[in-house]
Protein backbone atom coordinates (compact mmCIF):
# COMPACT_ATOMS: atom_id res chain seq x y z
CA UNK A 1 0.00 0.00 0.00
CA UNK A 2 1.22 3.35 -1.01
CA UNK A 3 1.82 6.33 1.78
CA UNK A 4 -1.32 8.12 -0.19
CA UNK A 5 -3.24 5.24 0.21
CA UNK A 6 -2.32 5.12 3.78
CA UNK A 7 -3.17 8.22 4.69
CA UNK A 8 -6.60 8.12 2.66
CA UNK A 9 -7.51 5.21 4.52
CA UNK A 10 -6.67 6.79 7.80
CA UNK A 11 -8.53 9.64 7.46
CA UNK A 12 -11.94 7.75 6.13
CA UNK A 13 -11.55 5.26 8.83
CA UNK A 14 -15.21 5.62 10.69
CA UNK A 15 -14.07 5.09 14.00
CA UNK A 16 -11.93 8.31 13.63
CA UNK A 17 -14.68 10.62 12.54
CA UNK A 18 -16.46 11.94 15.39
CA UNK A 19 -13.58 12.22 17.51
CA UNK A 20 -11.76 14.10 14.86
CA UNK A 21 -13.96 16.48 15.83
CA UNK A 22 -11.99 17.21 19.04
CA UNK A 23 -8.86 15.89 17.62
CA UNK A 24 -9.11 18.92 14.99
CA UNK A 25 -10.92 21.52 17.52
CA UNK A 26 -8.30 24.21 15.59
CA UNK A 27 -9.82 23.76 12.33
CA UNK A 28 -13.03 23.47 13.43
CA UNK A 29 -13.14 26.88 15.35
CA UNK A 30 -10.97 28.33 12.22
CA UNK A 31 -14.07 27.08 9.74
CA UNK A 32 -16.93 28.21 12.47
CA UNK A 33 -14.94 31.65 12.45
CA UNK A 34 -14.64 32.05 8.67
CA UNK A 35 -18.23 30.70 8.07
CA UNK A 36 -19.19 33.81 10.41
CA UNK A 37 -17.19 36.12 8.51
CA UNK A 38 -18.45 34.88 5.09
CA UNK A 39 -22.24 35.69 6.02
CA UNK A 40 -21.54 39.20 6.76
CA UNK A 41 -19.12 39.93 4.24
CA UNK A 42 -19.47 43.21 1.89
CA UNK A 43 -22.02 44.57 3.98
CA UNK A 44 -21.87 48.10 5.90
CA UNK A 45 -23.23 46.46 9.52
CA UNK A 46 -21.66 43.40 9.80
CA UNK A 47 -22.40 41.49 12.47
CA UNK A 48 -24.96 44.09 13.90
CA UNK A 49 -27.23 42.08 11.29
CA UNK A 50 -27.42 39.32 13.53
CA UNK A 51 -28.97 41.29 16.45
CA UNK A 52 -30.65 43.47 13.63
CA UNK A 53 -32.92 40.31 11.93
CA UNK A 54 -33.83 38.36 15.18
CA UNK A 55 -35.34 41.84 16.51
CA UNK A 56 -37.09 42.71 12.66
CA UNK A 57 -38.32 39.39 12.37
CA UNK A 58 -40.01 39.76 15.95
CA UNK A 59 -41.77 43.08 14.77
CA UNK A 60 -42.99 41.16 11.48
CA UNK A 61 -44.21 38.31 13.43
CA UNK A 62 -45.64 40.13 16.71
CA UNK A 63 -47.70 42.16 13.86
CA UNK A 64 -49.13 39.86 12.22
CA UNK A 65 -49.99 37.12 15.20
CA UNK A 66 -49.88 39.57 18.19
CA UNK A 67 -52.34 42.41 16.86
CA UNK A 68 -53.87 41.23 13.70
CA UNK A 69 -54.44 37.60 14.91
CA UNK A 70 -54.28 38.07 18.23
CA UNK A 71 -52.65 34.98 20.21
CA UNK A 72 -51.66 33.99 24.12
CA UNK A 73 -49.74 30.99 24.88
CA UNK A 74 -50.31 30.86 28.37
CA UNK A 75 -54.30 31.34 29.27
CA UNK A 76 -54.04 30.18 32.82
CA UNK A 77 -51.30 33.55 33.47
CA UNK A 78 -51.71 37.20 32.78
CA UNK A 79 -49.92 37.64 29.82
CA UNK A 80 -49.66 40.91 28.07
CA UNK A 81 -48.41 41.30 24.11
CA UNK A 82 -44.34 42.12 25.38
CA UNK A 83 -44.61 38.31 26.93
CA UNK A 84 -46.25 37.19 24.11
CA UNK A 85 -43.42 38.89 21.88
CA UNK A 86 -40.73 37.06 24.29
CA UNK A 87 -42.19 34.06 23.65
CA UNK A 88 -42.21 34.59 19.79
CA UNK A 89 -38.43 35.32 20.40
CA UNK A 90 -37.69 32.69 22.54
CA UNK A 91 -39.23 30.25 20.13
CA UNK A 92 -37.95 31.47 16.61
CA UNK A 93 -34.71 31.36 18.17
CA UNK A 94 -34.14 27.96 18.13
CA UNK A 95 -36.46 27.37 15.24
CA UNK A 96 -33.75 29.74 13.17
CA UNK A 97 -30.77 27.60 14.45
CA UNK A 98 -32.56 24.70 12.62
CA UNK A 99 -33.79 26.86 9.56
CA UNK A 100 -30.03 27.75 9.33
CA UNK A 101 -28.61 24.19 9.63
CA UNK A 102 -30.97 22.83 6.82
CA UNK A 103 -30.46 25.81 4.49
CA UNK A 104 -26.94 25.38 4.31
CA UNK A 105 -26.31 21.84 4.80
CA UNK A 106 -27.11 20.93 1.44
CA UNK A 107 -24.56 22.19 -0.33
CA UNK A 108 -21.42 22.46 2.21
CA UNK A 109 -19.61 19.82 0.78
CA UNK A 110 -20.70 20.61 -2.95
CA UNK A 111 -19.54 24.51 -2.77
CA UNK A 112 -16.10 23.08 -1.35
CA UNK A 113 -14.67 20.61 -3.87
CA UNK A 114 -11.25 21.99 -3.07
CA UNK A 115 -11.37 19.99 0.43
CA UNK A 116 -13.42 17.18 -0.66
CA UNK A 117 -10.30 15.84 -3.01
CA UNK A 118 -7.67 16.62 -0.30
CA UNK A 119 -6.51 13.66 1.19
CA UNK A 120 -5.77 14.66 4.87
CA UNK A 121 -8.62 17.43 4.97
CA UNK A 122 -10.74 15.99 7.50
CA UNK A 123 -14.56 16.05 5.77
CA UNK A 124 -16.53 16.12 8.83
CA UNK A 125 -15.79 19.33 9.61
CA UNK A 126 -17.50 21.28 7.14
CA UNK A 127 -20.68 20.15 8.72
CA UNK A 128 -19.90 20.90 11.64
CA UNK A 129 -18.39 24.23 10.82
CA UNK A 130 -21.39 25.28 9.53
CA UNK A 131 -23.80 24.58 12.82
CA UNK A 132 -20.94 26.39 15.03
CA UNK A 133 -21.87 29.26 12.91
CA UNK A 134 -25.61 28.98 13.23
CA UNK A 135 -24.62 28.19 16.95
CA UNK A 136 -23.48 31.70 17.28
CA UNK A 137 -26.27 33.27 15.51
CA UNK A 138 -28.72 31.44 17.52
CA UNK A 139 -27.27 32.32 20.60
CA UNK A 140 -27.59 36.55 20.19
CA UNK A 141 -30.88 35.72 19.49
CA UNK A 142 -31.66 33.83 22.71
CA UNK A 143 -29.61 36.10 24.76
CA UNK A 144 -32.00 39.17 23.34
CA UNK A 145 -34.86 36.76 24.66
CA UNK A 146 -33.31 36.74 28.10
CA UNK A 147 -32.42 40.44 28.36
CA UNK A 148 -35.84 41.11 27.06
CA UNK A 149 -37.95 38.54 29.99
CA UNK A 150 -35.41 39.79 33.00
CA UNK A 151 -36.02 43.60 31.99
CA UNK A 152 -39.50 44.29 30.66
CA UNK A 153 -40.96 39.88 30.64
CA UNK A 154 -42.44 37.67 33.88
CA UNK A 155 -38.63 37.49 35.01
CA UNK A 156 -36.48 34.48 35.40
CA UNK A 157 -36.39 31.82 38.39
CA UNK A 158 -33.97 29.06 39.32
CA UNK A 159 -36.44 26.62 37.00
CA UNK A 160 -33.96 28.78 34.08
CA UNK A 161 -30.58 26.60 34.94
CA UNK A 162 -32.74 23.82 33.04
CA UNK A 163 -32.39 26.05 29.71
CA UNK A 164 -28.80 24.68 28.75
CA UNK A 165 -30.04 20.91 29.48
CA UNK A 166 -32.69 21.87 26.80
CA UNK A 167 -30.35 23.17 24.54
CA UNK A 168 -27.58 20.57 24.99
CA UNK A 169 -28.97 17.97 22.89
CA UNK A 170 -30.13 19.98 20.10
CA UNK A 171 -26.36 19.97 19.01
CA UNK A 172 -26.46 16.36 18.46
CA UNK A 173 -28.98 16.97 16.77
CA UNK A 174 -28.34 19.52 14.65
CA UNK A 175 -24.52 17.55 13.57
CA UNK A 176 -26.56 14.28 12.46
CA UNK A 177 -28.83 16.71 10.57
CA UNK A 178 -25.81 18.25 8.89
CA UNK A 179 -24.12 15.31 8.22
CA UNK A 180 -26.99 13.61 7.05
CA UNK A 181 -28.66 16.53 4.69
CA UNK A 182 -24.83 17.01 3.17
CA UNK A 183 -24.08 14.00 2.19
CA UNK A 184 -27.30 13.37 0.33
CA UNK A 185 -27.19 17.02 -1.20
CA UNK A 186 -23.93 15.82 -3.34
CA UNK A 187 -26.20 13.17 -4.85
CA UNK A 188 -29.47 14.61 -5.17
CA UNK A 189 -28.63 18.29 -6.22
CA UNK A 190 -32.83 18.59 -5.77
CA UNK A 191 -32.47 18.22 -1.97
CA UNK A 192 -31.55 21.75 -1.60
CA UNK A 193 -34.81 23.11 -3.58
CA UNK A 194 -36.93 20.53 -1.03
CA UNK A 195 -35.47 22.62 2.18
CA UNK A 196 -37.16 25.46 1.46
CA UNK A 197 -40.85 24.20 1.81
CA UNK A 198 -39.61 21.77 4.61
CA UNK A 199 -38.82 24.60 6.58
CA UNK A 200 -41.73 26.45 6.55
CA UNK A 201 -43.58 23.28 7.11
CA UNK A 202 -41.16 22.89 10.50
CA UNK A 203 -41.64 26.50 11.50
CA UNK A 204 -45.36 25.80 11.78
CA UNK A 205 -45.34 22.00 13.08
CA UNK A 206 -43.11 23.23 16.09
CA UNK A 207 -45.62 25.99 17.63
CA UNK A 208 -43.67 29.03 17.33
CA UNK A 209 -46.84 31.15 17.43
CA UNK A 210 -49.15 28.87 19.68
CA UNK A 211 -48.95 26.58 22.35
CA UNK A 212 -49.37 22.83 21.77
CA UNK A 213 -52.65 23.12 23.93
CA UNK A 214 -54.37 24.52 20.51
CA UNK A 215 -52.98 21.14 18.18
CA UNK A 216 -56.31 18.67 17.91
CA UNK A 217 -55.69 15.46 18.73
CA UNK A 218 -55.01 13.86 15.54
CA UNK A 219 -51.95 16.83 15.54
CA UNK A 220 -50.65 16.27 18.30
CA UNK A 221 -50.40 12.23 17.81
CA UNK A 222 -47.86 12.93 14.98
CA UNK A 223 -46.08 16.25 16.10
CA UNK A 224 -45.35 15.44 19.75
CA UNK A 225 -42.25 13.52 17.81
CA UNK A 226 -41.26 16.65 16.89
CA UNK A 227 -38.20 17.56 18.68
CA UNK A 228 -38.22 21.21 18.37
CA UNK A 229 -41.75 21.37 19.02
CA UNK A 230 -41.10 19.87 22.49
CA UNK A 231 -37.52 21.72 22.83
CA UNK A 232 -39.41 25.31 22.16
CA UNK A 233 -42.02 23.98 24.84
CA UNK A 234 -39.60 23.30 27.18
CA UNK A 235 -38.13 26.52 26.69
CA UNK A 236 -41.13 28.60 27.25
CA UNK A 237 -42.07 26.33 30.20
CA UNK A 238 -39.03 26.65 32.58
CA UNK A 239 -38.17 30.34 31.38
CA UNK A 240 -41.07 32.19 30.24
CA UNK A 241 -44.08 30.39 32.52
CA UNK A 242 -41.66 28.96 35.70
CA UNK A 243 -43.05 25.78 35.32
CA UNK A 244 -41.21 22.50 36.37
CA UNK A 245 -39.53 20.44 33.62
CA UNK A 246 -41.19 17.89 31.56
CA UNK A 247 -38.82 15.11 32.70
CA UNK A 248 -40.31 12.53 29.28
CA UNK A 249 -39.82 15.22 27.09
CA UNK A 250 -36.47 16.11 28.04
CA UNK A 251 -35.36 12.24 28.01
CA UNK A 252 -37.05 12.35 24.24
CA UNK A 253 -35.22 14.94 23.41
CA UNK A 254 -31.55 13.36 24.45
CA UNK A 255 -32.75 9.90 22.69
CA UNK A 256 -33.08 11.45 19.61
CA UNK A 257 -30.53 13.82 19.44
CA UNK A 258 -28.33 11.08 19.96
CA UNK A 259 -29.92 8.43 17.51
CA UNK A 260 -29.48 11.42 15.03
CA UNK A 261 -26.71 11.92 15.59
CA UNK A 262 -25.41 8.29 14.91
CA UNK A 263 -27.69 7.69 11.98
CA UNK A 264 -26.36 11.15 10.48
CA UNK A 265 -22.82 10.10 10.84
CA UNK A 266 -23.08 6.66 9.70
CA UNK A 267 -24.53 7.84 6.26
CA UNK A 268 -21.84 10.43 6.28
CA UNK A 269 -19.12 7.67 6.76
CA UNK A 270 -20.37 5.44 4.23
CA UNK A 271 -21.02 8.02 1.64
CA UNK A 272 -17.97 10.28 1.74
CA UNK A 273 -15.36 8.25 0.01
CA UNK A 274 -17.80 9.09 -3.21
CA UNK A 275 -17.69 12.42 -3.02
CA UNK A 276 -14.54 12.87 -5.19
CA UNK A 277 -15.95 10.62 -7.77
CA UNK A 278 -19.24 12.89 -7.68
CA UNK A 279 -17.72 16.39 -7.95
């Protein structure tokens, strides 16, 4: 066996995949950092978009659900329209991390043949990269949730250290997604005009604008499975409404942010030594 050869079959071995992850943190943060940069590039605000189009999608959707159809999520509580604003934000924050993740996952790999046909360029970064950047947008958008509920919302409580056990296994998650939705985008080019329509489907099925209490029954049955439906629950539960934890739905949402996770990666490892061939 040649050294190429060698090294080719070191770097597609699966068991070295998801720890080279950690093995090539560097790379990874470089990639997150210049997948940041690349968003904002040529425009006069920069980053100050990413605070600007949480807070001028709020304004859109408060508008149009808040005062033209007007909506509570909480009945049994007081709630006036700020809260009901904070829990718009709250919700479309994750929801965008997602939105994000499947918008660009489709064509990481394609839009970077350059790395797909190095030999020691480790592949599952690009992924990855690429949900550390809608990581960080996600996050200015939750802490403008937070700042807005401590200053003008109900408040927070001690029921608000669950939030980062909510959000911990949406990363899971959100990798097998990538993994999964890239791989398949190098074969079926269509996949990426599919995400579109998918997404808005998703931003509906997971309750961003109502509470769960409103599905009917035959709804529910099928989007209780959802895992940002019950992650955006969660969310409005222990921070917005100080209720206790759903203990179920935060096991649910562990299970199948791991099983993701795996499944995402496996197709990832099996389909990546085609990708030259492909491109």
């Amino acid at each position: 066996m040649s050294q190429r050869d060698k090294q080719t079959s070191e770097n597609r071995a699966p068991n070295r995949w998801i720890p080279g992850l950690w093995r090539h943190r560097g790379l990874l943060w470089q990639f997150t950092l210049r997948n940041v940069e690349l968003r904002h590039r040529g425009s006069h605000l920069g980053l100050i978009w990413s605070v600007l189009n949480p807070l001028l999608m709020l304004s859109l959707y408060v508008f149009i659900f808040g005062i033209v159809f007007p909506g509570r999520f909480n009945p049994a509580h007081p709630e006036s329209r700020i809260d009901y604003a904070l829990g718009i934000l709250l919700g479309l924050s994750v929801f965008h991390l997602f939105a994000e993740v499947l918008g660009t996952a489709p064509t990481v790999i394609v839009t970077n043949p350059n790395f797909v046909k190095k030999v020691v360029f480790p592949l599952e970064i690009l992924p990855a990269s690429s949900v550390g950047a809608s990581v960080f947008h996600a996050t200015i958008s939750l802490v403008l949730a937070l700042v807005g509920i401590v200053f003008v919302g109900p408040g927070l409580t001690a029921n608000a250290l669950w939030l980062p056990f909510i959000l911990l296994p949406m990363l899971p998650l959100l990798l097998g997604i990538a993994w999964l939705i890239s791989a398949l985008g190098v074969f079926f080019r269509d996949i990426s005009q599919l995400v579109g329509f998918f997404t808005m489907v998703l931003l509906y099925a997971s309750c961003v604008f109502f509470p769960s209490s409103t599905l009917p029954p035959y709804a529910w049955a099928i989007l209780r499975f959802n895992p940002l439906l019950l992650a955006v629950e969660l969310l409005r539960d222990v921070v917005m409404w100080h209720q206790a934890i759903n203990p179920f739905h935060l096991i649910y949402l562990y299970v199948s942010g791991t099983l993701a996770c795996l499944v995402g990666y496996w197709c990832f490892r099996k389909t990546a030594p085609a990708f030259a061939d492909v491109l």
